[in-house]
Protein backbone atom coordinates (compact mmCIF):
# COMPACT_ATOMS: atom_id res chain seq x y z
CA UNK A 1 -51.16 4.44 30.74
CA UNK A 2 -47.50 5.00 29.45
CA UNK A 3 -45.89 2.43 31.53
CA UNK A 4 -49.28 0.11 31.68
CA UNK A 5 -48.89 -3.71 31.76
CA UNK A 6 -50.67 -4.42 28.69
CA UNK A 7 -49.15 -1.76 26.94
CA UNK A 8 -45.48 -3.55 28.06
CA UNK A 9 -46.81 -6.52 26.73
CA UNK A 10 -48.12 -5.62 23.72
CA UNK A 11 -44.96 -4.04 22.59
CA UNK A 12 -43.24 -7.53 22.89
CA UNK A 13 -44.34 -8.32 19.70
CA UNK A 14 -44.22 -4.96 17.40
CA UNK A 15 -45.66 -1.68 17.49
CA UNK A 16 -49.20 -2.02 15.56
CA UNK A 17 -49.98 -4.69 18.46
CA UNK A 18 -49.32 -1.71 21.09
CA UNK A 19 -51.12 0.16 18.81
CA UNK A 20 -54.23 -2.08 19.03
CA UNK A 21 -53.54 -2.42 22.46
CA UNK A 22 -53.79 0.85 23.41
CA UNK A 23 -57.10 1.92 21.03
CA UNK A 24 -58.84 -1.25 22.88
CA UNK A 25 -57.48 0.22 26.29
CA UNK A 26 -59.13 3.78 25.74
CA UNK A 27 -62.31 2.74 24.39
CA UNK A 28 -63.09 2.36 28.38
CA UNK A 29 -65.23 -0.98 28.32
CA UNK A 30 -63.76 -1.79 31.10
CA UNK A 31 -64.02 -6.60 31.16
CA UNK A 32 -65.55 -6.33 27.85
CA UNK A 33 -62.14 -4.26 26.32
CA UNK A 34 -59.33 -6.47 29.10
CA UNK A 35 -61.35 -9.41 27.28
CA UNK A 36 -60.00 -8.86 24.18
CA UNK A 37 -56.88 -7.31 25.13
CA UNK A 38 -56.14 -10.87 26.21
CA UNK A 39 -57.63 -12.50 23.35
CA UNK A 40 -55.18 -10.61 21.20
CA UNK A 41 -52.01 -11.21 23.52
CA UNK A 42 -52.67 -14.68 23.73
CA UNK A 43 -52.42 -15.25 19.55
CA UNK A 44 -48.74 -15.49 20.08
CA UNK A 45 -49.65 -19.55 21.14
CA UNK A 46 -50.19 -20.11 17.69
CA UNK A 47 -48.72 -17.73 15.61
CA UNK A 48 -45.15 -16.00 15.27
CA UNK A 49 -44.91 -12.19 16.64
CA UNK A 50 -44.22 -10.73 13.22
CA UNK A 51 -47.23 -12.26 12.11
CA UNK A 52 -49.40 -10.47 14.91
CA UNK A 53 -47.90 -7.20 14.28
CA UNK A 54 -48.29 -7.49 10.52
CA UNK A 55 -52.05 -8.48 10.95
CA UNK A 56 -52.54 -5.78 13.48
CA UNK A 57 -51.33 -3.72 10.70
CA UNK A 58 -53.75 -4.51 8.15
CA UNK A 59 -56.60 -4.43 10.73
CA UNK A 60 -55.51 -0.73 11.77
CA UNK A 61 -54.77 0.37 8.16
CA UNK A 62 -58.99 -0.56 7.55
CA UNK A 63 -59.95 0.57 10.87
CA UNK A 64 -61.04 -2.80 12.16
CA UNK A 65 -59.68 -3.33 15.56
CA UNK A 66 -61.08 -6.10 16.58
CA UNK A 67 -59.94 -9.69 18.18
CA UNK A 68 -62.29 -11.29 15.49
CA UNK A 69 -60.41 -9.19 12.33
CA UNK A 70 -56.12 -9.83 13.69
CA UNK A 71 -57.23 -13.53 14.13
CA UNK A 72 -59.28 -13.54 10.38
CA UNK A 73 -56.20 -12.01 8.83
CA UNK A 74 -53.89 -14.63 10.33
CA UNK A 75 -56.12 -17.04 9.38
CA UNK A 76 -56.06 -15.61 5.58
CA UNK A 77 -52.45 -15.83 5.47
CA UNK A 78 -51.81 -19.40 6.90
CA UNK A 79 -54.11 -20.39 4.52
CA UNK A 80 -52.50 -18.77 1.84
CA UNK A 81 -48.75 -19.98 3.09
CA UNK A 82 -49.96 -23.82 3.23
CA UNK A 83 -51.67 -22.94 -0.66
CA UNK A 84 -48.38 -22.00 -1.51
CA UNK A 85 -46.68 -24.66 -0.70
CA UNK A 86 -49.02 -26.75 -2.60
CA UNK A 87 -48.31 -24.72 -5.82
CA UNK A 88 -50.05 -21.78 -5.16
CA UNK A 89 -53.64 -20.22 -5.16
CA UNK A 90 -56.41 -22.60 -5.85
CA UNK A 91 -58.49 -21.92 -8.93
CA UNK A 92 -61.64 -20.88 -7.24
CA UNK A 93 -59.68 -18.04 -5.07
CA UNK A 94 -58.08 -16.62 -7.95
CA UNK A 95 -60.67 -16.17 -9.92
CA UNK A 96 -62.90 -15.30 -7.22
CA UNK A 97 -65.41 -12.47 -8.26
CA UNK A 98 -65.19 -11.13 -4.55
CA UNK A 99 -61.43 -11.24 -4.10
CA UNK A 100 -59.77 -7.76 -4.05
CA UNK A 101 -56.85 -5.74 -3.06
CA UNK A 102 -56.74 -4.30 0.63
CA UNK A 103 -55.94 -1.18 -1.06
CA UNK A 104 -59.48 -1.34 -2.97
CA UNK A 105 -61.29 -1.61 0.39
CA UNK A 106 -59.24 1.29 2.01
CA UNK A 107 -60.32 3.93 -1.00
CA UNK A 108 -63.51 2.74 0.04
CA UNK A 109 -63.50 3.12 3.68
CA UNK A 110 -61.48 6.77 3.07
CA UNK A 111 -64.22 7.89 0.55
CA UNK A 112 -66.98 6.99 2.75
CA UNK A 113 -65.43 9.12 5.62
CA UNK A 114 -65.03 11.82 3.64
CA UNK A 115 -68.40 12.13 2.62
């Protein structure tokens, strides 16, 4: 799978995308797995490579490698940019009750794999 074509591809735009890439590729669900492989390839319509690969980044970092999760944490941070350049956060996200750090939600996920 070294020298695959999706692998090729998915280096274009950073490593935690070929990362991705290759989990999806050895999970082995054959359409269901190329599916999404394409899914996540083809974000690079809409949004800028070192957006993808940061994304793919946070999604790896909480062990949620998923089409659904890169394309929900692009979504969270065009939302955020376009807040920004309205003056920032709105009142109802920052004081959100539910709002937390990524790093919260990883001691979470490490703690419950420990146990």
């Amino acid at each position: 799978m070294e020298g695959s074509f999706y692998r090729k591809r998915a280096a274009r735009p950073g490593p935690y995308v070929e990362e991705i890439i290759v989990r999806l590729l050895i999970q082995g669900n054959g359409l269901i797995d190329t599916t999404k492989v394409w899914g996540i390839l083809a974000l690079d319509k809409k949004y800028s490579a070192d957006d993808i690969n940061d994304a793919c980044q946070k999604a790896l970092s909480v062990d949620a490698i998923s089409y659904r999760s890169i394309l929900t944490f692009l979504q969270l941070k065009a939302a955020g940019q376009q807040e920004e350049k309205k003056g920032g956060l709105t009142e109802g996200i920052r004081k959100s009750e539910f709002a937390r750090p990524i790093e919260e939600y990883q001691q979470l996920l490490t703690f419950g794999g420990n146990s």
